[in-house]
Protein backbone atom coordinates (compact mmCIF):
# COMPACT_ATOMS: atom_id res chain seq x y z
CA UNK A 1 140.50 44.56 55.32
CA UNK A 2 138.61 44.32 51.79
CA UNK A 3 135.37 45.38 50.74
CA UNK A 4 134.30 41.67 51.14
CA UNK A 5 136.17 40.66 54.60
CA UNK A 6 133.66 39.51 57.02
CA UNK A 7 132.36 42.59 59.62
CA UNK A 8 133.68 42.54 63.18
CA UNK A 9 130.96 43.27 66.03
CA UNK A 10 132.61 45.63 68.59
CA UNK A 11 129.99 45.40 71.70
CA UNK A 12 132.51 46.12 74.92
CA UNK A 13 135.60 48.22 74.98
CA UNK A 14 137.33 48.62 78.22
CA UNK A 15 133.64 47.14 80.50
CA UNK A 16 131.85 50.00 78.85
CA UNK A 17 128.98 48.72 76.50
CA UNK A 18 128.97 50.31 73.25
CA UNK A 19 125.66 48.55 71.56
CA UNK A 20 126.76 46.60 68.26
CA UNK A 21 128.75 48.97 66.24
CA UNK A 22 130.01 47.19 62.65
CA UNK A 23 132.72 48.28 61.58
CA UNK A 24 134.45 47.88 57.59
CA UNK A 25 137.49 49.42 55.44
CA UNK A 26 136.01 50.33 51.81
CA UNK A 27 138.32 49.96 48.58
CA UNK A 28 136.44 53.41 47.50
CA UNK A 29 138.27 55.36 50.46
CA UNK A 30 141.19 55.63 47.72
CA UNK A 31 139.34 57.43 45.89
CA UNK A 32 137.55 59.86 48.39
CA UNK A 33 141.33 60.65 49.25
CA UNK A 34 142.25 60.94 45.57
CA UNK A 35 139.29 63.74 44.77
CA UNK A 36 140.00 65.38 48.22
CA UNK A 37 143.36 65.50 47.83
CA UNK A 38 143.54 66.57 44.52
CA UNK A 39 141.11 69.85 45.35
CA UNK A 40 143.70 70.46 47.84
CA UNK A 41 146.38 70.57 45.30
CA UNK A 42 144.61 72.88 42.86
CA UNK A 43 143.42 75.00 45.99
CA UNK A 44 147.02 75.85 46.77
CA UNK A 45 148.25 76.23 43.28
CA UNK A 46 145.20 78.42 43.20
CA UNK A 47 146.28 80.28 45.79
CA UNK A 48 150.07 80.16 44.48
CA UNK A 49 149.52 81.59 41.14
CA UNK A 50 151.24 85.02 41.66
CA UNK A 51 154.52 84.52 43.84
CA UNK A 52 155.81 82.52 41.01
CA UNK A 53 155.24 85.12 38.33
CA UNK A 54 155.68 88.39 40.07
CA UNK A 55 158.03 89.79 37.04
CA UNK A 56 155.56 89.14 34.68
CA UNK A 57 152.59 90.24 36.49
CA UNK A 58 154.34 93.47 37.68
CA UNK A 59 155.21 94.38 34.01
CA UNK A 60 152.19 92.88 31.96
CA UNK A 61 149.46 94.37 34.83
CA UNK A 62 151.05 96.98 36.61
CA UNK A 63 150.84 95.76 40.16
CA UNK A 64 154.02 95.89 42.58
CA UNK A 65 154.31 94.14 45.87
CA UNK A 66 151.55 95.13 47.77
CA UNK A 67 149.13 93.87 45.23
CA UNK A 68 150.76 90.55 44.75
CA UNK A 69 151.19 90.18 48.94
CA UNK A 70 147.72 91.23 48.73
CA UNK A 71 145.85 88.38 46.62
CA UNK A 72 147.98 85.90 48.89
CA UNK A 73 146.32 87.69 51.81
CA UNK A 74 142.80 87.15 50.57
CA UNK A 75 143.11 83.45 51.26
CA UNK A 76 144.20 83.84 54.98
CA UNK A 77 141.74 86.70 55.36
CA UNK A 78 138.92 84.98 53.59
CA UNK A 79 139.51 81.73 55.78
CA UNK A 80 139.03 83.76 58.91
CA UNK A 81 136.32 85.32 57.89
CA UNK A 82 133.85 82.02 56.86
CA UNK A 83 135.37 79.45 59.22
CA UNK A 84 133.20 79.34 61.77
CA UNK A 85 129.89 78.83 59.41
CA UNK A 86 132.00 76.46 57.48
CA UNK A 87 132.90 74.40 60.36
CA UNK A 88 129.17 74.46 61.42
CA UNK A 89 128.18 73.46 58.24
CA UNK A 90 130.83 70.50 57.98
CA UNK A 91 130.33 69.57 61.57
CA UNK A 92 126.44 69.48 61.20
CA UNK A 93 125.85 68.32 57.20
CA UNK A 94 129.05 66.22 56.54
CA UNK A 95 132.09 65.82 54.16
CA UNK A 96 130.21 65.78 50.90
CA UNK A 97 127.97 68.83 50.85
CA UNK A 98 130.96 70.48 52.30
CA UNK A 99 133.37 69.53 49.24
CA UNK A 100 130.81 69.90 46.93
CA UNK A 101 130.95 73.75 48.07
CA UNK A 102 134.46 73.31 47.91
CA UNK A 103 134.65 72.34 44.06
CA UNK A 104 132.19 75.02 43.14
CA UNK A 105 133.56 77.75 44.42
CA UNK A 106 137.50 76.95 43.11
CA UNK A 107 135.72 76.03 39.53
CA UNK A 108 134.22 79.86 39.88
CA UNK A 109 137.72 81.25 41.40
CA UNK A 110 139.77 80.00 37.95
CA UNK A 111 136.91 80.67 35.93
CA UNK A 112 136.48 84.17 36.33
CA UNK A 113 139.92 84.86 36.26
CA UNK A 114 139.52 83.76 32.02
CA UNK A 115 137.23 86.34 30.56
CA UNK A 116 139.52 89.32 29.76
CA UNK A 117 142.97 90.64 29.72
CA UNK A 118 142.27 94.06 30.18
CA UNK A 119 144.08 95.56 33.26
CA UNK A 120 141.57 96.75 35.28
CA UNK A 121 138.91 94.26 34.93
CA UNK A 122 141.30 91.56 35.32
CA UNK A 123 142.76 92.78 38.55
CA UNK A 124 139.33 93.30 39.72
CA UNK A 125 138.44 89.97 38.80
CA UNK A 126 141.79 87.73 40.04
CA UNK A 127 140.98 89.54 43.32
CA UNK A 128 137.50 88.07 43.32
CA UNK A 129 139.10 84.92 42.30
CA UNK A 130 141.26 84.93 44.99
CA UNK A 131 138.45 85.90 47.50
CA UNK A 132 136.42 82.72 46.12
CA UNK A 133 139.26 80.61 46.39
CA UNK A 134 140.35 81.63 49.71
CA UNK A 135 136.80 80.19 50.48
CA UNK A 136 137.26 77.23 49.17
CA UNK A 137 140.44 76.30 51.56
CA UNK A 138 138.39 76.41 54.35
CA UNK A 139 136.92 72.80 54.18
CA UNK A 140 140.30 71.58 52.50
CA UNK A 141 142.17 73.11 55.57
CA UNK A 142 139.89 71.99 58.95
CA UNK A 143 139.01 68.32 57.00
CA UNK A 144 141.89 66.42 56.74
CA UNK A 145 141.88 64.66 60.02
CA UNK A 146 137.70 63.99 59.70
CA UNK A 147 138.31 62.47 56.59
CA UNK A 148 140.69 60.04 57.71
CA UNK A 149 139.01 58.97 60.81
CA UNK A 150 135.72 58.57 58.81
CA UNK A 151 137.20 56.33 55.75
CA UNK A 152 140.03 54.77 57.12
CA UNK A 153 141.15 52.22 59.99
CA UNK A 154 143.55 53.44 62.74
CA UNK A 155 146.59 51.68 61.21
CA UNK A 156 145.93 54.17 58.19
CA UNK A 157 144.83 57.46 59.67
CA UNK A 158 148.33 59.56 60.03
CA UNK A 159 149.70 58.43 56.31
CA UNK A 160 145.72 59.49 55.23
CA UNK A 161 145.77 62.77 56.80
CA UNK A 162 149.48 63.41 55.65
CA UNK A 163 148.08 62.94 52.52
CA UNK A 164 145.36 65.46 52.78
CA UNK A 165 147.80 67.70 53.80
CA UNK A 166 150.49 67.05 52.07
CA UNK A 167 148.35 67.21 48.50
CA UNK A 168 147.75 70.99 49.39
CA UNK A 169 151.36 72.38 50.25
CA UNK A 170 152.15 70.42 47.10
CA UNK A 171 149.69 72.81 45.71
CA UNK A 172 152.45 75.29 45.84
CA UNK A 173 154.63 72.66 43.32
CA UNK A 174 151.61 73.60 40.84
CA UNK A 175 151.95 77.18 41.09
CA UNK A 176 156.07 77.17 40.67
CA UNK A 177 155.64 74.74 37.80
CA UNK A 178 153.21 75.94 35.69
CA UNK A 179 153.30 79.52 35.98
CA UNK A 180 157.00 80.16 35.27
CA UNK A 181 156.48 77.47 32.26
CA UNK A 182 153.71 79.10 30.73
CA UNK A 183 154.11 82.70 31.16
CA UNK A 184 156.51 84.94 29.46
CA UNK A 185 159.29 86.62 31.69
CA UNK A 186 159.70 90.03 30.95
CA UNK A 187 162.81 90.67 28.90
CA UNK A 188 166.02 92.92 30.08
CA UNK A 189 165.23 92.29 33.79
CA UNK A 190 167.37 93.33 36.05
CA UNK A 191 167.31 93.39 39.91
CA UNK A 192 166.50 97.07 39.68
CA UNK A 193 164.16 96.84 37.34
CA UNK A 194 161.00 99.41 37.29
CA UNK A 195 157.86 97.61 37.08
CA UNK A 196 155.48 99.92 37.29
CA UNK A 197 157.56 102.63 35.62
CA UNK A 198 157.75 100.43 32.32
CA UNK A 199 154.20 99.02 32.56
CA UNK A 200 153.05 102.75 32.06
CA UNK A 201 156.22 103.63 29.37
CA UNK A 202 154.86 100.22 27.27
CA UNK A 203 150.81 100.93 28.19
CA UNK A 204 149.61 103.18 25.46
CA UNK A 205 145.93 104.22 24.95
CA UNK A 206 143.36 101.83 23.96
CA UNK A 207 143.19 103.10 20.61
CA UNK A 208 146.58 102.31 19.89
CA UNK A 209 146.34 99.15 21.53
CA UNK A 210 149.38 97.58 23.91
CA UNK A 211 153.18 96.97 23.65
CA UNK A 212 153.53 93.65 21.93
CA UNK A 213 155.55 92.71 24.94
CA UNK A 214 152.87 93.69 27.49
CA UNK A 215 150.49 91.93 24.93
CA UNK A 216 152.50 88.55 24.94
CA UNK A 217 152.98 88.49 28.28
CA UNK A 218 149.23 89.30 28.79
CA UNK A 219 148.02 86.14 26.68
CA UNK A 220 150.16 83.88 28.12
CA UNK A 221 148.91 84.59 31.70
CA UNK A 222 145.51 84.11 30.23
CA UNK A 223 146.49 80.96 28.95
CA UNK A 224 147.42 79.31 32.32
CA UNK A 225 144.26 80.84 33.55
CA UNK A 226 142.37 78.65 30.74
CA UNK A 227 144.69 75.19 32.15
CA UNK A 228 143.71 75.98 36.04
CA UNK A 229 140.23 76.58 34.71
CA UNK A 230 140.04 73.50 33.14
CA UNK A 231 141.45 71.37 35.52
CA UNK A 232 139.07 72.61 38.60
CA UNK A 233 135.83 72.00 36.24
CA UNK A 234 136.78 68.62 36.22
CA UNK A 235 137.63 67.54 39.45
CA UNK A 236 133.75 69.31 40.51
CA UNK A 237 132.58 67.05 37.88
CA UNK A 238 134.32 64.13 39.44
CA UNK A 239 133.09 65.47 43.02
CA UNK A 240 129.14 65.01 41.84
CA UNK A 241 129.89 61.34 39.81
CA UNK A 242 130.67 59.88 43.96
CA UNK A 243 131.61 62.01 46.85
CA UNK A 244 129.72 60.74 49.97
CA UNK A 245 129.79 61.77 53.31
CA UNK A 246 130.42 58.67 54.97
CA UNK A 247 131.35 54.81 54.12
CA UNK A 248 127.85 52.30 54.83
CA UNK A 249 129.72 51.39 58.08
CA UNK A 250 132.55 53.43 60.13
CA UNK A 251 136.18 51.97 59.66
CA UNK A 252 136.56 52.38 63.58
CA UNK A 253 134.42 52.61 66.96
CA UNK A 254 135.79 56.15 67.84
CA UNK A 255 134.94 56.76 64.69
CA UNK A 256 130.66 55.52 64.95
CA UNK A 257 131.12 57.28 68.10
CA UNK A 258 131.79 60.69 66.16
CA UNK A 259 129.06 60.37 63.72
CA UNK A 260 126.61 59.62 66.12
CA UNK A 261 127.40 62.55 68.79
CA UNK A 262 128.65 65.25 66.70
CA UNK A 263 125.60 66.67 64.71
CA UNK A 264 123.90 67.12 68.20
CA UNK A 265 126.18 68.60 70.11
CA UNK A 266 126.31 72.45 69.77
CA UNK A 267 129.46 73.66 68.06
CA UNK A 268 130.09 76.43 71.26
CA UNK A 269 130.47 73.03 73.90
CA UNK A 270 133.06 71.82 71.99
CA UNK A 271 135.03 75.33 71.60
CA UNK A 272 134.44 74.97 75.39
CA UNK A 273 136.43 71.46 75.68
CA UNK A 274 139.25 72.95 73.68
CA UNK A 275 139.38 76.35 75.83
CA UNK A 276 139.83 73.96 79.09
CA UNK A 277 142.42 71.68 77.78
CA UNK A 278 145.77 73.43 78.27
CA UNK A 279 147.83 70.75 76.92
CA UNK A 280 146.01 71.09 73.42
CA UNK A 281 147.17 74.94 73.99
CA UNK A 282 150.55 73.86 74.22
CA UNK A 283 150.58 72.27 71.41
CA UNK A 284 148.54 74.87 69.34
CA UNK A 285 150.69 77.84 69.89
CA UNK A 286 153.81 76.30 67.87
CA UNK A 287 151.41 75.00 65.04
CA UNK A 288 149.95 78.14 64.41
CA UNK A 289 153.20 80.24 64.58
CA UNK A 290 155.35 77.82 62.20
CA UNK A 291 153.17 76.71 59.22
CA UNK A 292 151.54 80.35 59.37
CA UNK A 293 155.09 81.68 58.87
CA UNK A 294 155.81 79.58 56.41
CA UNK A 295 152.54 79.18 54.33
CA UNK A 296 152.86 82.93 54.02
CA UNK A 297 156.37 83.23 53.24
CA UNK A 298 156.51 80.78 50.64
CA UNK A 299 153.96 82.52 48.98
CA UNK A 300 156.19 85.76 48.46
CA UNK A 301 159.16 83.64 48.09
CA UNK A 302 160.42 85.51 44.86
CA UNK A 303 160.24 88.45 46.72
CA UNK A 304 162.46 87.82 49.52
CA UNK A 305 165.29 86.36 46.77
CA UNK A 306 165.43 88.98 43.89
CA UNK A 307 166.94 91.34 46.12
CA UNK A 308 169.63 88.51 46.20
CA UNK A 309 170.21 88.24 42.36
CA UNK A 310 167.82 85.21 42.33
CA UNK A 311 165.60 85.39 39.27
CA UNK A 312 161.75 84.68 38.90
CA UNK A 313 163.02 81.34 37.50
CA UNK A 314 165.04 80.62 39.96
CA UNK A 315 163.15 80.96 42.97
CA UNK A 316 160.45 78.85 41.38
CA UNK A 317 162.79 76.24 41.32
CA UNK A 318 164.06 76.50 44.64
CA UNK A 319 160.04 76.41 45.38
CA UNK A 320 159.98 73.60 43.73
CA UNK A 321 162.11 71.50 45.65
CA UNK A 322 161.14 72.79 48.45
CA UNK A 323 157.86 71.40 48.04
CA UNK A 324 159.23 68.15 46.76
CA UNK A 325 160.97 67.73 49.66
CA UNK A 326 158.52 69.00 52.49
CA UNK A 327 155.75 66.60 51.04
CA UNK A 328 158.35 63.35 51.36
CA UNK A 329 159.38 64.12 54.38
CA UNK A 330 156.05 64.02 55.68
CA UNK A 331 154.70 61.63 54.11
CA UNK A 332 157.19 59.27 55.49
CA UNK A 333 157.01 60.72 58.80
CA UNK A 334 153.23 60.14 58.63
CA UNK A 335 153.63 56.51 57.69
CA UNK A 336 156.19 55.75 60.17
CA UNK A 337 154.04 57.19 62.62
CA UNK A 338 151.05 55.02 61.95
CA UNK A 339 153.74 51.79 62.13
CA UNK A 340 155.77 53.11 65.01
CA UNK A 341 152.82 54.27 67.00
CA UNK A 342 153.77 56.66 70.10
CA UNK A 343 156.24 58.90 68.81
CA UNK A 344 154.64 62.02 67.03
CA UNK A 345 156.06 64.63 69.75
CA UNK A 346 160.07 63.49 69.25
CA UNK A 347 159.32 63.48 65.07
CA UNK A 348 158.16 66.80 65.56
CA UNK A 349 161.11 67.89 67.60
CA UNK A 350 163.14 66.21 65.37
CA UNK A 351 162.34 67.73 62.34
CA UNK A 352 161.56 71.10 63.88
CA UNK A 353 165.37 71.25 65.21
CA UNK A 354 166.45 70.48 61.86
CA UNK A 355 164.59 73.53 60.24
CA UNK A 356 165.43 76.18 62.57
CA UNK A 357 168.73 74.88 62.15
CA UNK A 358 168.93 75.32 58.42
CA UNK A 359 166.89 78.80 58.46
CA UNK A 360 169.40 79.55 60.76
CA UNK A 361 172.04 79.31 57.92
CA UNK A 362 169.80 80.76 55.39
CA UNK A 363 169.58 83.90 57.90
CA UNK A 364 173.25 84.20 58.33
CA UNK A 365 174.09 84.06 54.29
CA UNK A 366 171.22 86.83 54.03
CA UNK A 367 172.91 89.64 56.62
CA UNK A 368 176.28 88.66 55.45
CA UNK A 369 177.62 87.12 58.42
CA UNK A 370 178.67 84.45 56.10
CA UNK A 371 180.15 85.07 52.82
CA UNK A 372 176.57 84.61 50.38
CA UNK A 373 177.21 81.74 47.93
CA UNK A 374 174.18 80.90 45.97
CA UNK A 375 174.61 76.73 46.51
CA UNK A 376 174.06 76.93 50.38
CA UNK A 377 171.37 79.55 49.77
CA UNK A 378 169.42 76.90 47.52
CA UNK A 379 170.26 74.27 50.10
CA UNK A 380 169.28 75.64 53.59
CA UNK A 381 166.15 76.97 51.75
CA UNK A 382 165.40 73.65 50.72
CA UNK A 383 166.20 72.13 54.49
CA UNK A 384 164.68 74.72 56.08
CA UNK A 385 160.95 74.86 54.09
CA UNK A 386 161.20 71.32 53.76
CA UNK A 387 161.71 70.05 57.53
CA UNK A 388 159.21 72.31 58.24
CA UNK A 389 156.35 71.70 56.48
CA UNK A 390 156.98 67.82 57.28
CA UNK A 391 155.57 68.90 60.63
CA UNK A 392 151.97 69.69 59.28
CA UNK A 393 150.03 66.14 59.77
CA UNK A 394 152.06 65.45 62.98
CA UNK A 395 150.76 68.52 64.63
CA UNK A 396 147.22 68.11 62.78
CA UNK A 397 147.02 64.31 64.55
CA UNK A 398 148.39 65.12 67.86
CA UNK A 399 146.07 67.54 67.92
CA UNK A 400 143.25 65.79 67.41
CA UNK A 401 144.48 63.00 69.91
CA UNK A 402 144.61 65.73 72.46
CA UNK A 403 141.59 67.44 72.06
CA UNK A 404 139.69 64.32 71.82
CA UNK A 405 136.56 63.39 71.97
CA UNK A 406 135.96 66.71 70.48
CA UNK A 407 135.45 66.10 66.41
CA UNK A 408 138.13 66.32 64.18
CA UNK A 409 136.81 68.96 61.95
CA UNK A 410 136.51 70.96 64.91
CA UNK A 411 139.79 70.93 65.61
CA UNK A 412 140.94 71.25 62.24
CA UNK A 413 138.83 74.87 62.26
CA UNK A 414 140.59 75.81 65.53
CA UNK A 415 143.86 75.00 63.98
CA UNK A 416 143.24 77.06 61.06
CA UNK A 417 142.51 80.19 62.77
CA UNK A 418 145.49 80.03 64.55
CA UNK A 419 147.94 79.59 61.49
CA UNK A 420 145.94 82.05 58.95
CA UNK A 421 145.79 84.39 61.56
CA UNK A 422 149.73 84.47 62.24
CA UNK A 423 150.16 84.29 58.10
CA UNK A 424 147.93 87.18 57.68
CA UNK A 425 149.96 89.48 60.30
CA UNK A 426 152.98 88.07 58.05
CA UNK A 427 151.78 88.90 54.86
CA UNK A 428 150.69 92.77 56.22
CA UNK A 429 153.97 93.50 56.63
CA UNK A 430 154.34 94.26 53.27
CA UNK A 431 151.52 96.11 53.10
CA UNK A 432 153.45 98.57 55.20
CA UNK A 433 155.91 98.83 52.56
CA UNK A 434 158.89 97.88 54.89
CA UNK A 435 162.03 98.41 53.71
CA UNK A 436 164.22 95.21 53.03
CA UNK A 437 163.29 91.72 53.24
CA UNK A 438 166.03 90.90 55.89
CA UNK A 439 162.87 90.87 58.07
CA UNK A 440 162.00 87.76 56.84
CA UNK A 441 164.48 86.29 57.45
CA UNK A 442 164.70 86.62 61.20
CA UNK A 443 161.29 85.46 61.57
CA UNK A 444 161.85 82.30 60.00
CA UNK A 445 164.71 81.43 62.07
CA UNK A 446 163.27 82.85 65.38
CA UNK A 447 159.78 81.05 64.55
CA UNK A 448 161.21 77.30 64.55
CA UNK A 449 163.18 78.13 68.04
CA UNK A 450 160.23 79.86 69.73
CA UNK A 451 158.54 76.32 68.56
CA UNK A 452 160.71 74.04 69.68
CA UNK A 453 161.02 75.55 73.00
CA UNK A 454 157.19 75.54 73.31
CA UNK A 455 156.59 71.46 71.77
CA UNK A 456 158.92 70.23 74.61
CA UNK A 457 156.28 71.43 77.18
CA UNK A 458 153.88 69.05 75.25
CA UNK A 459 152.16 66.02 77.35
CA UNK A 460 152.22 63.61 74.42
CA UNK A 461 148.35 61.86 74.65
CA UNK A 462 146.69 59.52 72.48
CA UNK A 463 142.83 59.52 73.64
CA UNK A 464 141.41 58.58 70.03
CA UNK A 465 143.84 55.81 69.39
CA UNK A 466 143.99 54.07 73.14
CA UNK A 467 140.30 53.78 72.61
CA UNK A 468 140.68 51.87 69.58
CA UNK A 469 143.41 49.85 70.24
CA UNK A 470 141.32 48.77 73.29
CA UNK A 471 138.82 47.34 70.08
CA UNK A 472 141.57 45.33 68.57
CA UNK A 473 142.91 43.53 71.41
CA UNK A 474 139.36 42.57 72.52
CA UNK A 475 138.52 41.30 68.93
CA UNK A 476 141.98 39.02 68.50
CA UNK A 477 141.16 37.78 71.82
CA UNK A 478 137.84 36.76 70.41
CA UNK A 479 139.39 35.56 67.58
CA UNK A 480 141.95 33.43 69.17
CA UNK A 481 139.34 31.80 71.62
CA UNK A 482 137.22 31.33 68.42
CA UNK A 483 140.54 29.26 66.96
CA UNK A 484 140.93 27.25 70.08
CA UNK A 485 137.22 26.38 70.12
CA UNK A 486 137.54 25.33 66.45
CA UNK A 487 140.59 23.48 67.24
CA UNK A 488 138.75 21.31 70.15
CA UNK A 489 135.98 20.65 68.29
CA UNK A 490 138.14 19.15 65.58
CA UNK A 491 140.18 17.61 67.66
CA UNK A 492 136.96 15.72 69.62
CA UNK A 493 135.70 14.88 65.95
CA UNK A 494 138.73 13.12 64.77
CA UNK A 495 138.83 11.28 68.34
């Protein structure tokens, strides 16, 4: 349906009397997915900036593990810590006020992050960044779902909210790119290199100024701060040129149903609805546990392989694929979903089995129960990370059809919690200064049996989508009798 198709009147779904609701599919939601998604990315590459670059921020800066675990933990932290005003705010004011915060406060994040190079202030102010960013992926996390029920039809909802999701984890593909391209890698590194030991051998006083090494490396971190900088200016700008709330007229009746019921309705009633439904619980637990695990993990992901002889470069590579492949494999599974309608539970099992398989390989190369060889370390990596995050919008709609009619930004929030919770108690691990990274490795395969297991106890629902399937079959019906009337008359005329 274009811009310019003619309005269908939904008045009766099911016996129950709606009123007149108009309903219409607007060209523009392109590009409301376009600006949405693309904060996404940037959020996530945001958030991604260190992993990648851990060598070179170790040696230029000074920092070891903890401190690079540490600004990934601000944006699980951070996301705990506002989502229940942002949620509120989203729920009661609407999508654009809400990503209007959004591109503000990643604009400030990269911004910050450009004014010096000195050690100190520039950890003190990359933490802040990270803070402000972390911020920022509240709304991009918890609005996915909204956003595609509010712009786009019910054919179009799972391949839009794969998209919304998808356009963040690719986020990471930003981070591995970019950072490894554009910052120097500190020379003569070897796997038992001493950071911190060198950064204070090369740091001399400021009189004297720095190493020329430390100094390159330095600048050239600044200089991908100046690119992210850049980039998140200009996607606010394009956020205040046209980022509405909602289209003139919803694209679907559960949809008008939402935006008439939600602002009203006090945010604690609809925690309420979730806390009852036991089948939604079913299906958080696994969500939270598996893309927790492995947002947090692929954050450190040069950690856990240069024990391994895997260089900086290396395992941005292998990030990079990874990425690739997770955000193809569910965007497909998204579409398919919308065109094969009924089937999200056995594509999530599907996949699922298929990355607990593969991190079950990855696991066994690791602890040496099979002889490591550095191909089938790259490719059940790949498999693994990939299948995994496919899973993402699957779980995200389900969700929402099980938890319906509460709103989908709602949901979204509760979602969040969950998996930034389990990511945070992840990502403390290392604050603990275990020894090995083994540990990670066991998690990741345990993780995606524990969730398979728990998915199969699912009751696979679809309250949002019955109700406006209901609409279509009522309007062809309308339609057809419309034709056969049409066809009667002509056929009396020509008589």
């Amino acid at each position: 349906m274009h811009e310019s198709d003619t309005t269908p009147i939904i008045k009766e779904v099911d016996g129950v009397h709606h009123g007149e609701v108009e309903v219409q599919v607007y060209k523009r939601r392109w590009w409301i997915l376009f600006i949405f998604g693309s904060l996404g990315f940037m959020q996530c590459a945001v958030w991604n900036t260190w992993g990648p670059i851990t060598a070179t921020a170790k040696s230029a800066y000074g920092w070891d593990d903890a401190e690079i675990a540490l600004l990934s933990t601000w944006g699980t932290l951070t996301i705990l810590i506002g989502l229940v005003p942002m949620t509120i705010f989203l729920q009661k004011k609407g999508l654009g006020p809400s990503i209007l915060i959004t591109s503000i406060l990643i604009a400030l994040a990269t911004g910050i992050r450009c004014f010096t190079i000195d050690a100190k202030s520039f950890t003190i102010l990359s933490h802040l960044g990270a803070i402000l960013n972390g911020f920022a992926g509240i709304i991009i996390a918890i609005a996915p779902s909204l956003l595609s029920s509010t712009w786009f039809p019910p054919h179009e909802r799972t391949t839009a909210t794969g998209v919304g999701c998808t356009m963040n984890q690719l986020g990471n593909l930003g981070g591995f790119i970019l950072g490894p391209l554009l910052v120097q890698e500190p020379l003569n590194m070897t796997e038992d290199f001493d950071f911190q030991h060198e950064f204070l051998y090369n740091s001399v006083n400021v009189t004297n100024g720095l190493d020329p090494e430390v100094e390159a490396m330095r600048k050239s971190i600044r200089v991908y701060m100046w690119i992210a900088a850049g980039v998140c200016i200009s996607f606010l700008v394009f956020t205040l040129v046209y980022f509405p709330s909602k289209p003139p007229k919803p694209p679907s009746l559960s949809s008008a149903s939402h935006n008439e019921e939600d602002k009203d309705k006090p945010f604690m009633e609809h925690l309420n609805d979730i806390k009852r439904n036991g089948n939604f619980w079913l299906l958080f637990l696994p969500y939270a546990v598996t893309l927790g695990i492995n947002v947090a993990w692929g954050s450190i992901l040069d950690i856990n392989l240069l024990p391994f002889g895997i260089s900086q470069e290396e395992a941005s590579w292998v990030g990079v694929y990874t990425n690739v492949g997770g955000v193809l494999l569910a965007m497909i599974a998204a579409r398919l979903t919308d065109l094969l309608f009924g089937h999200i539970k056995k594509t999530i099992l599907g996949l699922m089995i298929v990355a607990t398989l593969s991190f079950t390989w990855f696991l066994l190369l690791m602890n040496g129960v099979l002889p490591f060889d550095k191909v089938q370390m790259y490719i059940s990596v790949i498999m693994g990370a990939s299948f995994n995050y496919a899973v993402s919008p699957l779980f995200f709609e389900l969700a929402v059809e099980l938890a319906y009619p509460v709103p989908e930004g709602v949901v979204g929030g509760f979602l969040t919690f969950g998996y930034n919770v389990v990511a945070v108690m992840f990502l403390l691990v290392l604050q603990l200064k275990v020894d090995g990274v083994l540990w990670m490795d066991y998690i990741l395969a345990i993780q995606g049996a524990v969730v398979v297991v728990l998915v199969l106890f699912v009751k696979e629902e679809y309250r949002r989508t019955s109700l406006d399937q209901n609409v279509v079959v009522i309007e062809q019906h309308r339609e057809s009798s419309a034709s056969r009337i049409s066809s009667a008359a002509s056929g009396i005329s020509n008589a």
